[in-house]
N, C-alpha and C. Protein backbone atom coordinates (compact mmCIF):
# COMPACT_ATOMS: atom_id res chain seq x y z
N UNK A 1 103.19 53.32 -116.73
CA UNK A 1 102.98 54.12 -117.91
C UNK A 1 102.13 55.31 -117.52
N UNK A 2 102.27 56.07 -118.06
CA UNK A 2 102.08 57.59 -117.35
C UNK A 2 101.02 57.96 -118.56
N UNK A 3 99.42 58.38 -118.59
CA UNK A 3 98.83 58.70 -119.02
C UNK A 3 98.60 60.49 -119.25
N UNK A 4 98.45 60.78 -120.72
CA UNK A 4 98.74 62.25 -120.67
C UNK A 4 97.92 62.98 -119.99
N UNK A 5 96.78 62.42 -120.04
CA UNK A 5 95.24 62.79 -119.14
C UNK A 5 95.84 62.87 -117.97
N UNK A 6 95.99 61.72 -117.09
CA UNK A 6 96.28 61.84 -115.76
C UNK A 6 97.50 61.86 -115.41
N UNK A 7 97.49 63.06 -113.90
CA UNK A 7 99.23 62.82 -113.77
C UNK A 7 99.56 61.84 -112.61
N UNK A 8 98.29 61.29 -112.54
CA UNK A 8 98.96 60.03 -111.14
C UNK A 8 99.15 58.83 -111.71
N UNK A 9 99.90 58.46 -111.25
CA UNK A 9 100.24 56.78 -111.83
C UNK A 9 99.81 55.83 -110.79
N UNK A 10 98.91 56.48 -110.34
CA UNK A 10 97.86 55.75 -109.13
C UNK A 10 96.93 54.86 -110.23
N UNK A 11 96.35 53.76 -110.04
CA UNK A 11 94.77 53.98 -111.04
C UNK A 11 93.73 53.56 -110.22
N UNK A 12 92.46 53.88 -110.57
CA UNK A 12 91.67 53.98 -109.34
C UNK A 12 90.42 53.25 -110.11
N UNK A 13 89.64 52.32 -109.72
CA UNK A 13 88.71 51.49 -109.93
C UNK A 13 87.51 52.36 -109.89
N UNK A 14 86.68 52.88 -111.41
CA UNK A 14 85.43 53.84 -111.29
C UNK A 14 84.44 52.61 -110.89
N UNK A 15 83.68 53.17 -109.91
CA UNK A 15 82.75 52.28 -109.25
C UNK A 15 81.13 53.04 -110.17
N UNK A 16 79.93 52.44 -110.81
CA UNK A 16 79.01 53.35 -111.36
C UNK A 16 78.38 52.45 -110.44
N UNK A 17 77.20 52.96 -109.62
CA UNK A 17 75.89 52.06 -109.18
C UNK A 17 74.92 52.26 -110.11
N UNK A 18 74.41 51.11 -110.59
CA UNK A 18 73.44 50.76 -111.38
C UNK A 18 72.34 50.35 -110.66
N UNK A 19 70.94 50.75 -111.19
CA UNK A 19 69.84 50.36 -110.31
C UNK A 19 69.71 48.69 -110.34
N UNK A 20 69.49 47.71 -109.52
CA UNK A 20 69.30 46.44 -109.85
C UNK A 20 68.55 46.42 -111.05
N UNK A 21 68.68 45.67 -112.38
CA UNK A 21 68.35 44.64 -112.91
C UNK A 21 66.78 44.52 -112.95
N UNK A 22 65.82 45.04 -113.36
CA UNK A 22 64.10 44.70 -113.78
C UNK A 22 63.96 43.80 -114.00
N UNK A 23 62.77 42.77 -113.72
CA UNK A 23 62.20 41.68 -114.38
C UNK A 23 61.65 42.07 -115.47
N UNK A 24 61.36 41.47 -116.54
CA UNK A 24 60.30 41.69 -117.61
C UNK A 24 59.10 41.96 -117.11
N UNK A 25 58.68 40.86 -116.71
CA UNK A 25 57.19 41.47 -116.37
C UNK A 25 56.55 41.13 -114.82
N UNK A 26 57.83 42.50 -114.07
CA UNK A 26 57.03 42.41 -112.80
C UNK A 26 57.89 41.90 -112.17
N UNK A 27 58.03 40.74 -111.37
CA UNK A 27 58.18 39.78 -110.75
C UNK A 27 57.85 38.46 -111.11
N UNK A 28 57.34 38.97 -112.63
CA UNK A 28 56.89 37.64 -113.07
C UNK A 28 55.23 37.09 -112.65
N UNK A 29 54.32 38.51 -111.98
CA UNK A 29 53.03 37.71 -111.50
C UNK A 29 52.33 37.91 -112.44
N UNK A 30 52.73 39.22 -113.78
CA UNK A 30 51.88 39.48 -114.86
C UNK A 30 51.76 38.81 -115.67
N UNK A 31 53.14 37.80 -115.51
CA UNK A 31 53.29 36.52 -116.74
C UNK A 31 52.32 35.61 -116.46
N UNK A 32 52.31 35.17 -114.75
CA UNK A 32 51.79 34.17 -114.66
C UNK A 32 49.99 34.43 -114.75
N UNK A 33 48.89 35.32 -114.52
CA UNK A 33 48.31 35.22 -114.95
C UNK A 33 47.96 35.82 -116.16
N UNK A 34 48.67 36.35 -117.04
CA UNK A 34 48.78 35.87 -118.75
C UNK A 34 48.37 34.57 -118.95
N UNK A 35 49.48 33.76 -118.49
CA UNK A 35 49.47 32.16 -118.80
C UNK A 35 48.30 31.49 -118.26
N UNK A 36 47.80 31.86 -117.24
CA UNK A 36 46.73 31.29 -116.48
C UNK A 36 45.40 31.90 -117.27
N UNK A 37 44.85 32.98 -117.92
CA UNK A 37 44.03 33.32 -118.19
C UNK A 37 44.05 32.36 -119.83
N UNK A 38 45.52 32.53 -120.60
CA UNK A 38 45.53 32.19 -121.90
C UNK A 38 44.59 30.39 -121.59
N UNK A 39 45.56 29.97 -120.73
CA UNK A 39 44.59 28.44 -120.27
C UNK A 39 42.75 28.29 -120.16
N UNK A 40 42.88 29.49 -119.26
CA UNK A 40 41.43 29.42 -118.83
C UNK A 40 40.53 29.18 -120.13
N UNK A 41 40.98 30.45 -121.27
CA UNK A 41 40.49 30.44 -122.68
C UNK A 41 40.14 29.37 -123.07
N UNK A 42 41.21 28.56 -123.57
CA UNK A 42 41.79 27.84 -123.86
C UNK A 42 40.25 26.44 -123.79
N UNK A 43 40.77 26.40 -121.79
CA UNK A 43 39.72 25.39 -121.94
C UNK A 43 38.10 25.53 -121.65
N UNK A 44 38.13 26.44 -122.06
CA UNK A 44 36.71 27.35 -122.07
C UNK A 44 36.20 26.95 -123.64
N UNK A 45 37.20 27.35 -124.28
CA UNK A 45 36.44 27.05 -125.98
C UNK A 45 36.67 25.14 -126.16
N UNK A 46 37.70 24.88 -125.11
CA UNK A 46 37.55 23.27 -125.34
C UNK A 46 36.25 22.38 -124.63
N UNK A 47 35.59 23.34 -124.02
CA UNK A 47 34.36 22.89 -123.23
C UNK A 47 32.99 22.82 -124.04
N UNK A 48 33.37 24.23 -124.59
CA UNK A 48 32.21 25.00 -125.61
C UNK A 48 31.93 23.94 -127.17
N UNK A 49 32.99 23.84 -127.61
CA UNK A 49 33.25 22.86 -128.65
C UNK A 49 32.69 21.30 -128.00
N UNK A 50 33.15 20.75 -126.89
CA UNK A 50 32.83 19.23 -126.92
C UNK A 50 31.47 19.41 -126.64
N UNK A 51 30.80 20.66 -126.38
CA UNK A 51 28.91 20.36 -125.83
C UNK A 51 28.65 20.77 -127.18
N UNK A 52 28.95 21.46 -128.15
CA UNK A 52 28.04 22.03 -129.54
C UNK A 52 28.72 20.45 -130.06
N UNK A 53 29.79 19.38 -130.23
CA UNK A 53 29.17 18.60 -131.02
C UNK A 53 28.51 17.29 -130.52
N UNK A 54 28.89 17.31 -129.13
CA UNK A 54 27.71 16.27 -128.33
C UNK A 54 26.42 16.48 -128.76
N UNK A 55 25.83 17.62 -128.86
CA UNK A 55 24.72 18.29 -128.56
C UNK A 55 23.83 17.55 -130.25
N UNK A 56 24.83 17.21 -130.99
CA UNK A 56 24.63 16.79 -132.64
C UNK A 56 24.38 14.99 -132.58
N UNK A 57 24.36 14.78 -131.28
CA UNK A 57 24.39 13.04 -131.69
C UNK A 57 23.07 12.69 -131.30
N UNK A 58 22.29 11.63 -131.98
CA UNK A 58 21.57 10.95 -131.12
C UNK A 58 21.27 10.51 -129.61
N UNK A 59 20.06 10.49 -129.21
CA UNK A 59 20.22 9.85 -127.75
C UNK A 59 19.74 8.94 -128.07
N UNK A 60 21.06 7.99 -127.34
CA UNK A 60 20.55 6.17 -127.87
C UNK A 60 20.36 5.66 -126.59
N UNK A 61 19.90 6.41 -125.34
CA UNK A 61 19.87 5.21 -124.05
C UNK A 61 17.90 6.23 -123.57
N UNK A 62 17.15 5.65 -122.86
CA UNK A 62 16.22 5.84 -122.21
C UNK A 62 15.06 6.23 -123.20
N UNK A 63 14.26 6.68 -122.40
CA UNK A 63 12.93 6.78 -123.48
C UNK A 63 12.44 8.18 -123.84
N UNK A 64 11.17 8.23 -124.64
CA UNK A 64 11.32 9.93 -124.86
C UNK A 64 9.72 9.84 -125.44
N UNK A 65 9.28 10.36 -125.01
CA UNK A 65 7.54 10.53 -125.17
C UNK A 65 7.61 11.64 -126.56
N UNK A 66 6.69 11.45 -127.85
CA UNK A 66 6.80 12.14 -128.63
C UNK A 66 5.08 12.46 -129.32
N UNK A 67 4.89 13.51 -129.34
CA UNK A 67 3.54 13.59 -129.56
C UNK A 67 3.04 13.01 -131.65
N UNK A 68 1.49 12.48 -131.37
CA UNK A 68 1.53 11.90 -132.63
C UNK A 68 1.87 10.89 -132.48
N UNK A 69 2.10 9.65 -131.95
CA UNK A 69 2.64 8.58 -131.44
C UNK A 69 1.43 8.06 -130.56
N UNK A 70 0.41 6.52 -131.31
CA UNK A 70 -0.63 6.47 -130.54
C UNK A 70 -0.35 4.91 -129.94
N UNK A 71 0.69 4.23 -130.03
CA UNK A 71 1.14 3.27 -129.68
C UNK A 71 2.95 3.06 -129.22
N UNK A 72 3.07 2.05 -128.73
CA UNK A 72 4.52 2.49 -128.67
C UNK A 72 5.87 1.61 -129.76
N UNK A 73 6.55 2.56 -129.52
CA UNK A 73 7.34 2.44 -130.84
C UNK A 73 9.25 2.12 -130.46
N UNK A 74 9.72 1.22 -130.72
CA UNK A 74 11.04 0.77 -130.22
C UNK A 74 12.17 1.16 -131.48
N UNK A 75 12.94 1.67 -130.87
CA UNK A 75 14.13 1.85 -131.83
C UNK A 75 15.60 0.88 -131.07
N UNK A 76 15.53 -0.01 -131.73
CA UNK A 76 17.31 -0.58 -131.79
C UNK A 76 18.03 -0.31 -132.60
N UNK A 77 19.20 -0.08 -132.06
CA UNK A 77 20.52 -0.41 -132.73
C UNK A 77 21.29 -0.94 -132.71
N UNK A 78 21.62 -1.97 -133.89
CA UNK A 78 23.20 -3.04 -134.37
C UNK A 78 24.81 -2.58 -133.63
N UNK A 79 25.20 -3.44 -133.64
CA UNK A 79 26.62 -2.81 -133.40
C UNK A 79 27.34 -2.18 -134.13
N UNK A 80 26.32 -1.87 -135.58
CA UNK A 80 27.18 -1.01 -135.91
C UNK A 80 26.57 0.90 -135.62
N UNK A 81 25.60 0.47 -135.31
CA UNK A 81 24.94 1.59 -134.73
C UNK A 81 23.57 1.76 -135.93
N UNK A 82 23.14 1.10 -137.23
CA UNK A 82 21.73 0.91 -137.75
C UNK A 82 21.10 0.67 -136.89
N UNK A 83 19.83 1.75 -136.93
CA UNK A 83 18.78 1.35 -136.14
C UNK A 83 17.20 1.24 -136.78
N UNK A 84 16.59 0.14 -136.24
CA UNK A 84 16.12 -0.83 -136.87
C UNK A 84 14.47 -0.52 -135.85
N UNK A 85 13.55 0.24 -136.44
CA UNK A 85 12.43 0.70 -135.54
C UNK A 85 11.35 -0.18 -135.85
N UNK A 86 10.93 -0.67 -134.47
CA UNK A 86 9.74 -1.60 -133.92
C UNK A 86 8.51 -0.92 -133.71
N UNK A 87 7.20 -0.86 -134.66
CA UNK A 87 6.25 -0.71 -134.15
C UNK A 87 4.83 -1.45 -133.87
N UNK A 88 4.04 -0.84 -133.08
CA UNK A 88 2.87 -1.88 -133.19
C UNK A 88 1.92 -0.51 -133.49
N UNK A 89 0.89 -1.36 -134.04
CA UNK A 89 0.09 -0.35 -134.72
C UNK A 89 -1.57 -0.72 -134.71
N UNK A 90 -2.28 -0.03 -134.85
CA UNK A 90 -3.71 -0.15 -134.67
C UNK A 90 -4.28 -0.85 -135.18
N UNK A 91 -5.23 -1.86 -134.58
CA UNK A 91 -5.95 -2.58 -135.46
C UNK A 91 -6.51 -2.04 -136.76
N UNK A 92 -6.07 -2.51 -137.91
CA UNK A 92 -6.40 -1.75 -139.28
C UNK A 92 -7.08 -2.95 -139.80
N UNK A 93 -8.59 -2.66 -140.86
CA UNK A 93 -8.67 -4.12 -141.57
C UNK A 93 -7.45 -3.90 -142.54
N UNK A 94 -7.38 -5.77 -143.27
CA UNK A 94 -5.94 -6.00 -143.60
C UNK A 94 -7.31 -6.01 -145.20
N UNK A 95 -6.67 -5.03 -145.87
CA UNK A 95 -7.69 -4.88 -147.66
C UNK A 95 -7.63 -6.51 -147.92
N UNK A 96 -8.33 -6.90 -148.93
CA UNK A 96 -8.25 -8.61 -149.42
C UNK A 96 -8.86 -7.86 -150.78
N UNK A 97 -8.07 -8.96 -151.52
CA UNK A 97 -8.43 -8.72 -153.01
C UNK A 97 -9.32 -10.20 -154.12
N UNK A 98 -10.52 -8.95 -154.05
CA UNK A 98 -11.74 -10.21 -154.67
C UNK A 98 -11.35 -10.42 -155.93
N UNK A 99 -11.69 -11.68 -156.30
CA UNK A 99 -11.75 -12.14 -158.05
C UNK A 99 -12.84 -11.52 -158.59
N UNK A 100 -12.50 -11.48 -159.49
CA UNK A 100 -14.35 -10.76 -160.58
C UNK A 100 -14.00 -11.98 -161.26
């Protein structure tokens, strides 16, 4: 079939070179530390968070010197975690109540 455009009835394969094909981002090393920094974040505020509500509990193991304290003073706790404070205390007279 004879095209009005062309007068050869040859047809000839247009070759275009196209530049290869881009990655999105890079090679992909900008992604990866994206992803690596988003982590880092990540477990940076998951670090930050478990010490601010540790930081809210009681310390229930060893001892702890507290001023105002002229004898010593025991704190236990139940299994359910009530704690139940032991002290000893200064010889005080014990009041007695006279008859009239």
């Amino acid at each position: 079939m004879k095209n009005k455009f062309c007068t050869s009835t040859k047809t000839r394969a247009l070759r275009i070179n196209f530049p290869p094909a881009s990655k999105p981002f890079g090679s992909g090393r900008a992604f990866a530390f994206l992803v690596i920094g988003v982590l880092l974040v990540v477990l940076g505020a998951l670090v930050w968070g478990y010490s601010i509500a540790r930081s809210a509990l009681p310390q229930l193991d060893g001892s702890l010197k507290v001023s105002g304290l002229s004898a010593k003073v025991t704190v236990i706790r139940d299994e359910h975690g009530v704690p139940t404070i032991e002290a000893t205390c200064c010889a005080l007279p014990v009041p007695t109540i006279e008859a009239i």
